[in-house]
Protein backbone atom coordinates (compact mmCIF):
# COMPACT_ATOMS: atom_id res chain seq x y z
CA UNK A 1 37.61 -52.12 -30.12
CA UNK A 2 37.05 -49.06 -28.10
CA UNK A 3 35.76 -47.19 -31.57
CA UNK A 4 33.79 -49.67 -32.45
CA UNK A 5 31.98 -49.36 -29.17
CA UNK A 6 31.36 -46.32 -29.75
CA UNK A 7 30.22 -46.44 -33.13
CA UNK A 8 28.09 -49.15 -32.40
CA UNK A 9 26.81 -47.38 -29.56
CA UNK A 10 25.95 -44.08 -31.52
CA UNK A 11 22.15 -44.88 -32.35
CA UNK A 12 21.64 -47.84 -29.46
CA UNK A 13 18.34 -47.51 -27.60
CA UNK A 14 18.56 -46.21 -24.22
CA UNK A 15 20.39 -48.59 -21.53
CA UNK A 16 18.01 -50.73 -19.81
CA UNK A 17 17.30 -49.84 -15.65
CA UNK A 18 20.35 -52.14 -13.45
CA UNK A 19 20.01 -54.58 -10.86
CA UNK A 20 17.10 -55.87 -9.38
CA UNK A 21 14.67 -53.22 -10.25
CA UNK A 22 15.82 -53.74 -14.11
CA UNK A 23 15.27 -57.39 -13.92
CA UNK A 24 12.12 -57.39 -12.75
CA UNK A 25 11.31 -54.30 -15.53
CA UNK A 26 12.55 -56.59 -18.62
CA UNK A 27 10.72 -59.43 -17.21
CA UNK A 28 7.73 -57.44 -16.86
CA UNK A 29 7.95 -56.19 -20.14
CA UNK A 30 8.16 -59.89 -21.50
CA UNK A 31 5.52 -61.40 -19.35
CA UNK A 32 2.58 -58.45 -19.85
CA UNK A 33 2.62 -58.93 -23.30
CA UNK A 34 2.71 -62.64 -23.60
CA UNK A 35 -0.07 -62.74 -21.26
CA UNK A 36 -2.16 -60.65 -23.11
CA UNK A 37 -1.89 -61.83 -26.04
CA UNK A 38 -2.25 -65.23 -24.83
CA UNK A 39 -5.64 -63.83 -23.44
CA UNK A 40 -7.08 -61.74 -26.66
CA UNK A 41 -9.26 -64.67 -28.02
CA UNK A 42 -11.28 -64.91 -24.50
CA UNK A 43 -12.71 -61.08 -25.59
CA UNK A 44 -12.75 -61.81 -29.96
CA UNK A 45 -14.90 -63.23 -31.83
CA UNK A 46 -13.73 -66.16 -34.76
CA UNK A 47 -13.19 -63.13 -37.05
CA UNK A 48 -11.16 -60.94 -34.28
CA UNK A 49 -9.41 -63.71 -33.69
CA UNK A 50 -7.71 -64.43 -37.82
CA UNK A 51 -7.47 -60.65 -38.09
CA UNK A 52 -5.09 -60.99 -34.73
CA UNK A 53 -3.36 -63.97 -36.55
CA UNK A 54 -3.04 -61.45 -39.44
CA UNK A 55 -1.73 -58.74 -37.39
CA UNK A 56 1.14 -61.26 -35.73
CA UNK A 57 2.04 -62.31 -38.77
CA UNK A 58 2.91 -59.12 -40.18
CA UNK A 59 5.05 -58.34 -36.63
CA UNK A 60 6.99 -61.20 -37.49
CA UNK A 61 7.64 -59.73 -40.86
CA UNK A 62 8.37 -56.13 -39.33
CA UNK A 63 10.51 -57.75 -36.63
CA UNK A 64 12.93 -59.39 -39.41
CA UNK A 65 13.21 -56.67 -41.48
CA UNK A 66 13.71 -54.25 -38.79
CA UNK A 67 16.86 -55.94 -38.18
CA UNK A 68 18.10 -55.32 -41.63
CA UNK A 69 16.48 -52.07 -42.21
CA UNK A 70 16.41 -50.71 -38.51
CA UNK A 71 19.53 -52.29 -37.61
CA UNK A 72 21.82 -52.82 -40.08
CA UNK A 73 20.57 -50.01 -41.77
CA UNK A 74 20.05 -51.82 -45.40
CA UNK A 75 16.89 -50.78 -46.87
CA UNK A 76 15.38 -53.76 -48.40
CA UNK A 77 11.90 -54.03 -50.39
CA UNK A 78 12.30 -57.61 -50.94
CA UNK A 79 10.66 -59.26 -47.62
CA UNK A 80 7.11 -59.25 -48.88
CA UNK A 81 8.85 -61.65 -51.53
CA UNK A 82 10.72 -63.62 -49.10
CA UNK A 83 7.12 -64.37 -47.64
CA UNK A 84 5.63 -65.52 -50.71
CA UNK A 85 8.62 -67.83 -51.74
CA UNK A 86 8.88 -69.39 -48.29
CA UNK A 87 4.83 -70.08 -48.68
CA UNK A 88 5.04 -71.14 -52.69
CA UNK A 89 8.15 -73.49 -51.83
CA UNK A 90 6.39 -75.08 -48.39
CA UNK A 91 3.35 -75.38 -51.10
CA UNK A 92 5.30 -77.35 -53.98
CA UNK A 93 7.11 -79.63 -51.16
CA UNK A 94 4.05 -80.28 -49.95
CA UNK A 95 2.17 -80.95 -53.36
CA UNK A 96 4.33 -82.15 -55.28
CA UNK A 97 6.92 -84.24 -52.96
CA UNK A 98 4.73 -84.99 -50.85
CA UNK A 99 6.10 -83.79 -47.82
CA UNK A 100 4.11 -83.32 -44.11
CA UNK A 101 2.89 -79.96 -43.56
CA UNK A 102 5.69 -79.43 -41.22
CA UNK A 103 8.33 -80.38 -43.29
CA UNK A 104 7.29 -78.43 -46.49
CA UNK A 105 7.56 -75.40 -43.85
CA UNK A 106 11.13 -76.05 -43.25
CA UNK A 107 11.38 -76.46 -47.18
CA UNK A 108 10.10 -73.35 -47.50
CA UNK A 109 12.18 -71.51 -44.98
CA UNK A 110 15.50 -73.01 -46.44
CA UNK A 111 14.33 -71.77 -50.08
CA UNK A 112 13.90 -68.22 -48.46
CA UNK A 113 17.04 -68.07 -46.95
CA UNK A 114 19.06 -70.04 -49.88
CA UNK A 115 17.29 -66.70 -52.10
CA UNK A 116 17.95 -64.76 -49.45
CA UNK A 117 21.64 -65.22 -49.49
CA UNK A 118 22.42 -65.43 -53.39
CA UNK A 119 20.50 -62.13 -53.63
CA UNK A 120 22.42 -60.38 -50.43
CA UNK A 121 25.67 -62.03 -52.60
CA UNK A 122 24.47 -59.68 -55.73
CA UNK A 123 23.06 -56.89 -54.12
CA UNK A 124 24.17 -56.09 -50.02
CA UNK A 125 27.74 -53.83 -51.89
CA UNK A 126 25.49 -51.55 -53.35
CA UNK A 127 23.81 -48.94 -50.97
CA UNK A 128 20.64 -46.68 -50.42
CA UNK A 129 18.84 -46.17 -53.45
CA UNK A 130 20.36 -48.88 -55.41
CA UNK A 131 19.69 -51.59 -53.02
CA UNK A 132 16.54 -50.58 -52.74
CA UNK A 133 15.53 -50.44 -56.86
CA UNK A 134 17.29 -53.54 -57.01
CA UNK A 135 15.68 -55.73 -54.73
CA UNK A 136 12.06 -54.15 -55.22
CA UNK A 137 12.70 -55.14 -59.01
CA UNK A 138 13.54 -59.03 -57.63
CA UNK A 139 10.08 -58.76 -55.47
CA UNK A 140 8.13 -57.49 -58.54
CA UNK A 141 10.21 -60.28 -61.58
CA UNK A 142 8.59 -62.98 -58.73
CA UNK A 143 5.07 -61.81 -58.49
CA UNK A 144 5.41 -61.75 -62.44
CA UNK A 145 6.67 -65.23 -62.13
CA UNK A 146 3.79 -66.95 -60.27
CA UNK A 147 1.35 -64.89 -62.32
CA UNK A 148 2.38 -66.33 -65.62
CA UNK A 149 3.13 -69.47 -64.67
CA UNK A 150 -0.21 -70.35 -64.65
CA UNK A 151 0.11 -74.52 -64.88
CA UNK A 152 2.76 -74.47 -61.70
CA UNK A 153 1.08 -71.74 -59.64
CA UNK A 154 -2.39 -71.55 -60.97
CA UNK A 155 -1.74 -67.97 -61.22
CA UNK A 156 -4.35 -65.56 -59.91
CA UNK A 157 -6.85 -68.09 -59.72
CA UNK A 158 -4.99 -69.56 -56.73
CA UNK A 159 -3.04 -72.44 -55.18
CA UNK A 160 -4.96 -74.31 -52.54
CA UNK A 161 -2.50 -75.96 -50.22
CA UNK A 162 -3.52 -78.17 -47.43
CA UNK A 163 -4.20 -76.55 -43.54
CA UNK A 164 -1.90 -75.94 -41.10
CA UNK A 165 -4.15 -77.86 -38.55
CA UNK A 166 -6.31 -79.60 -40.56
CA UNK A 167 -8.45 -76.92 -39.56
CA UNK A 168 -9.91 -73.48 -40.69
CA UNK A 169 -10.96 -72.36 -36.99
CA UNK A 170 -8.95 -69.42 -36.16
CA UNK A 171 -8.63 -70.27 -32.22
CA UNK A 172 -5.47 -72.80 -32.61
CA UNK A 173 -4.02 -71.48 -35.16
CA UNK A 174 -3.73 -68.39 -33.32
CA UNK A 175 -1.56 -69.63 -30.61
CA UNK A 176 0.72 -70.91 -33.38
CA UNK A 177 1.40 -67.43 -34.55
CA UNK A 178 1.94 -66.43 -30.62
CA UNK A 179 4.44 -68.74 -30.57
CA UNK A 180 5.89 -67.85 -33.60
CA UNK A 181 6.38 -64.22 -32.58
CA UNK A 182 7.69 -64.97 -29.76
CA UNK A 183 10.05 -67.23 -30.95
CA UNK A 184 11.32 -64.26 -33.40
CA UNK A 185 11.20 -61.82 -30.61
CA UNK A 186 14.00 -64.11 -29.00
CA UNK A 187 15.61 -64.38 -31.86
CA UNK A 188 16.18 -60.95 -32.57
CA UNK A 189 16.89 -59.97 -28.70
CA UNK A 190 19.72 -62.76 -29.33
CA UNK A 191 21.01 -61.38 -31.99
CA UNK A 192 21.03 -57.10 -30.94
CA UNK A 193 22.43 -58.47 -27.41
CA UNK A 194 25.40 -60.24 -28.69
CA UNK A 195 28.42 -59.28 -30.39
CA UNK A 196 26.88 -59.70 -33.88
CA UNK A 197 24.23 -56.82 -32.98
CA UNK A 198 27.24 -54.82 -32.17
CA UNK A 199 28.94 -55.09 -35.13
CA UNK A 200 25.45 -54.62 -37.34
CA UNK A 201 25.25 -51.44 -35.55
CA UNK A 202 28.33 -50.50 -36.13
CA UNK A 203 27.88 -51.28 -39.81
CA UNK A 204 24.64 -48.83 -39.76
CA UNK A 205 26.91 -46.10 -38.41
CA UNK A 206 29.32 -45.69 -40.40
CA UNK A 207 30.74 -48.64 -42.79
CA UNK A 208 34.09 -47.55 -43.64
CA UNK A 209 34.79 -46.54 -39.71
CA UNK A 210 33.35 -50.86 -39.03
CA UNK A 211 35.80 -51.92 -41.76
CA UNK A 212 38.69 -49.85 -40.55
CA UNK A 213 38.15 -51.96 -37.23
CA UNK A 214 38.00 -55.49 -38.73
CA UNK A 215 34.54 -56.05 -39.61
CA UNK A 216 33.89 -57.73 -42.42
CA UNK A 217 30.89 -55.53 -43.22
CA UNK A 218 29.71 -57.87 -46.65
CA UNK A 219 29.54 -60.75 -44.43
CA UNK A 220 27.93 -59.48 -42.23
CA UNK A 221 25.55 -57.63 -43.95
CA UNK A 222 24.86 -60.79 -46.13
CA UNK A 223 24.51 -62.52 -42.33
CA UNK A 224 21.63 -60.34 -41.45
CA UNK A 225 19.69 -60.72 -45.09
CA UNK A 226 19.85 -64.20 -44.93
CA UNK A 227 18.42 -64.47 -41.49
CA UNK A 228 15.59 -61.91 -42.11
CA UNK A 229 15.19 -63.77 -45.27
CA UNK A 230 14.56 -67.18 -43.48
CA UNK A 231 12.75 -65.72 -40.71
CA UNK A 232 9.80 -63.84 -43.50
CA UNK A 233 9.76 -67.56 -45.04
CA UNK A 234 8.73 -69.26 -42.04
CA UNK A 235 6.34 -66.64 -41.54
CA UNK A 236 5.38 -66.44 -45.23
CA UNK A 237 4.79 -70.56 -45.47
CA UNK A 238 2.92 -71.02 -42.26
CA UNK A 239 0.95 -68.24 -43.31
CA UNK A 240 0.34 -70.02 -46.63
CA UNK A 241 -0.96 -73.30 -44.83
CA UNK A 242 -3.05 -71.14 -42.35
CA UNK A 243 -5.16 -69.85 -44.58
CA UNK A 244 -5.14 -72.59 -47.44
CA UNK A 245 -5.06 -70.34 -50.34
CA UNK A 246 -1.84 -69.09 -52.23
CA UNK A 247 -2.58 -66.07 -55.44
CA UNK A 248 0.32 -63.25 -56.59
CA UNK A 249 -1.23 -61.14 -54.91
CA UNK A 250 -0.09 -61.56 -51.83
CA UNK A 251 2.95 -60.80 -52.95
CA UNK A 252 2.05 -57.36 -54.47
CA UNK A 253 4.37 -54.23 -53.15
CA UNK A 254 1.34 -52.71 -51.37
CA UNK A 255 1.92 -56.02 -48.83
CA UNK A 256 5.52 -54.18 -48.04
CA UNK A 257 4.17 -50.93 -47.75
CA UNK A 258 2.43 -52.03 -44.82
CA UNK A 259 5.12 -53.54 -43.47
CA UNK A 260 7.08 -50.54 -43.67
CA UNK A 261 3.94 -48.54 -42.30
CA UNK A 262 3.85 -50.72 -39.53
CA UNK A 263 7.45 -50.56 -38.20
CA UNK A 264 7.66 -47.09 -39.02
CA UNK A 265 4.23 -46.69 -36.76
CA UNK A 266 5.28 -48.55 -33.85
CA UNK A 267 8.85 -47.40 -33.80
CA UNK A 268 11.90 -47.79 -35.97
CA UNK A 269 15.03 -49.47 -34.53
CA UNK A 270 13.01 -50.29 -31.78
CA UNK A 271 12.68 -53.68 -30.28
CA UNK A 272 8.92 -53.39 -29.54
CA UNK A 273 8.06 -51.37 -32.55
CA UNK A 274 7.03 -53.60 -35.19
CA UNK A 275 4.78 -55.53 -32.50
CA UNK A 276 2.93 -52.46 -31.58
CA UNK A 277 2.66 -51.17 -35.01
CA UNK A 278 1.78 -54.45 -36.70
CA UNK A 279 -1.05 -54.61 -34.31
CA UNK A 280 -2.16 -51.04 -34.32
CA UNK A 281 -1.79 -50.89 -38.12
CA UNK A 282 -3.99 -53.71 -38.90
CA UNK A 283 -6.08 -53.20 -36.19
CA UNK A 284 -6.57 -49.50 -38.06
CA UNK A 285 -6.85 -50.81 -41.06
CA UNK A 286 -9.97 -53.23 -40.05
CA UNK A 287 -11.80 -50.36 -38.77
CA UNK A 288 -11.72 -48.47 -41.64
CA UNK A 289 -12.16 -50.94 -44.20
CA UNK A 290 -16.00 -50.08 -44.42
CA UNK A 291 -15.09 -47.13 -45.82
CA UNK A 292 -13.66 -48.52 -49.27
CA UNK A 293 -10.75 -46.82 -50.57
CA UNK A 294 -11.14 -43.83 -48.75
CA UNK A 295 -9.79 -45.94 -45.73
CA UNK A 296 -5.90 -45.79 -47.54
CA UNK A 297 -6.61 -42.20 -47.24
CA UNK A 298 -7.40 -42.14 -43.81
CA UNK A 299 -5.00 -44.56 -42.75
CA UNK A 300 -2.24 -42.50 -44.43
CA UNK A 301 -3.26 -39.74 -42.96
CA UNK A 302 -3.59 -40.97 -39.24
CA UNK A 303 0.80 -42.36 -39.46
CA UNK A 304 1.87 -39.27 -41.43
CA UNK A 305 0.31 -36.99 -38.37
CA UNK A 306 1.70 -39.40 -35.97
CA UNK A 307 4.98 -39.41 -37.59
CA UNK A 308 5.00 -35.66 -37.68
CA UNK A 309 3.96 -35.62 -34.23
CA UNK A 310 6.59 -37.82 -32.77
CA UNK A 311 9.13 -39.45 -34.97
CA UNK A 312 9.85 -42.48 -32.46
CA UNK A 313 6.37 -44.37 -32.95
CA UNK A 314 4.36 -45.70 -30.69
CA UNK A 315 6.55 -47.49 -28.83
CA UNK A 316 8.75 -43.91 -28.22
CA UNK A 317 6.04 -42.00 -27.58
CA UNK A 318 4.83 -44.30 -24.36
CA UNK A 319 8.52 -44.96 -23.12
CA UNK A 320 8.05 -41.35 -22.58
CA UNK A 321 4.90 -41.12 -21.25
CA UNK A 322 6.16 -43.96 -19.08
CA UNK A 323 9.19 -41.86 -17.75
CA UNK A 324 6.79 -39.00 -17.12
CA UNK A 325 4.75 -41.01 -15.44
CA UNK A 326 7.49 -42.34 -13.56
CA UNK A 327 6.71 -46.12 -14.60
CA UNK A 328 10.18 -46.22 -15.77
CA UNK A 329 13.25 -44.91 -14.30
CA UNK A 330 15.66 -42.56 -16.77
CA UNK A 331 18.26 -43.83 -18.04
């Protein structure tokens, strides 16, 4: 157990400040952020307001695939996928079952994670590359899928799907997305703080060392998928209901690009990170959207510099700044 610590331990984010003084840091660092986001739509207009819906959703995206990427150190490019079957399933429950909005959701979650799971089952003993060819080629067969099946899906014409709220104004439906953030926010910090984010970690590290100690790295592996899995459904089918409209393309590989863009941004294997990023990035990409698609250019530009400038993100480069500052004490 003592090597597993240690493996586990090799990448792990800096300890967290003891005692009082640390309690009071981590509970500042919860309660700034919830207030201010809590706060954004009293300085937004209606259209700031969806493009901060937009920008939560996608941290709820980064979040769960930071824990298989970041964490477990399994590069999916299937979560963009896992969004778009969690919002076609909640769609067809909905439609076609009749189901309450709220119960086509949980459809759609369960479908996610049920695909989730039999494609971690097929795919999590391959590594690297493989993994990655592999599930990219499951996330492209489905946007093929609900492109051709034009009589089911309606194809690129779209699926309209009743509201979330029975509304289109922005205002409610963005403290639905707050609370959906946070709720994955506390998932994930309940998952890297118990034993289970140990062994992931270890896993990362080094696989062969994690199943010389006893961990059953498939399992676990196939643990992690199927949680991220469930988690971009959720996110994927309330999504769906927020904005009423479902088409293929939202289901294109540019949508994991920017999910990738965004943890990368605000800091890989970073607990914060895909928050910060998600924001930032969409934020970034809003600004320069006037400029047609010279913005991609720009916007490419502006994380490859930052990347180049400091590797950690966003999120790395103000802990440090923060320490400097002395905000917050070394570890």
């Amino acid at each position: 157990m003592g090597k597993l610590r240690q493996v586990g331990a090799a990448s792990a984010p800096a300890a967290a400040p003891t005692g009082r003084l640390g309690r009071a840091v981590r509970r500042g660092w919860v309660i700034l952020p919830a207030g201010l986001a809590l706060a954004v739509p009293l300085f937004l207009s209606a259209y700031g307001v969806h493009v901060g819906i937009v920008a939560l959703y996608y941290a709820v995206l980064g979040i769960s695939w930071n824990l298989v990427a970041g964490y477990t150190g399994q590069f999916s490019l299937a979560h963009h996928a896992f969004a778009g079957l969690g919002a076609y399933a909640s769609a067809g429950a909905v439609l076609a079952l009749g189901f309450p909005v709220w119960a086509g959701i949980l459809a759609g979650t369960l479908a996610a994670a049920l695909s989730g799971y039999l494609l971690g089952s097929l795919t999590l003993r391959m590594r690297g590359i493989y993994l990655a060819i592999t599930t990219w080629a499951f996330a492209e067969s489905f946007r093929i899928l609900l492109s051709v099946n034009y009589q089911v899906t309606r194809g690129d014409m779209g699926l309209t799907v009743p509201l979330l709220l029975g509304t289109l104004d922005p205002l409610p439906n963005y403290y639905v997305f707050v609370g959906l953030t946070a709720g994955t926010l506390l998932l994930a910090a309940a998952v890297l703080g118990s034993k289970v984010g140990l062994r992931i970690r270890a896993i990362r590290d080094d696989e062969e060392a994690a199943a010389v100690r006893g961990i059953d790295v498939v399992r676990w592996k196939k643990f992690i998928f199927t949680l991220s899995a469930a988690v971009a459904g959720l996110a994927g089918a309330v999504y769906g209901h927020y904005i009423g409209l479902l088409a293929p393309s939202q289901v294109r590989f540019t949508e994991m690009a920017f999910i990738i863009i965004a943890v990368v941004l605000g800091g890989f294997r970073s607990f914060w990170g895909p928050v910060v990023g998600a924001v930032v990035a969409e934020g970034l990409a809003e600004a320069l959207r006037l400029s047609g698609e010279v913005r991609m250019v720009l916007f490419g530009l502006f994380v490859i510099l930052l990347m180049r400038a400091y590797p950690a993100g966003l999120v790395g480069l103000l802990s440090a700044l923060g320490r400097r500052l002395g905000l917050r004490p070394r570890p």
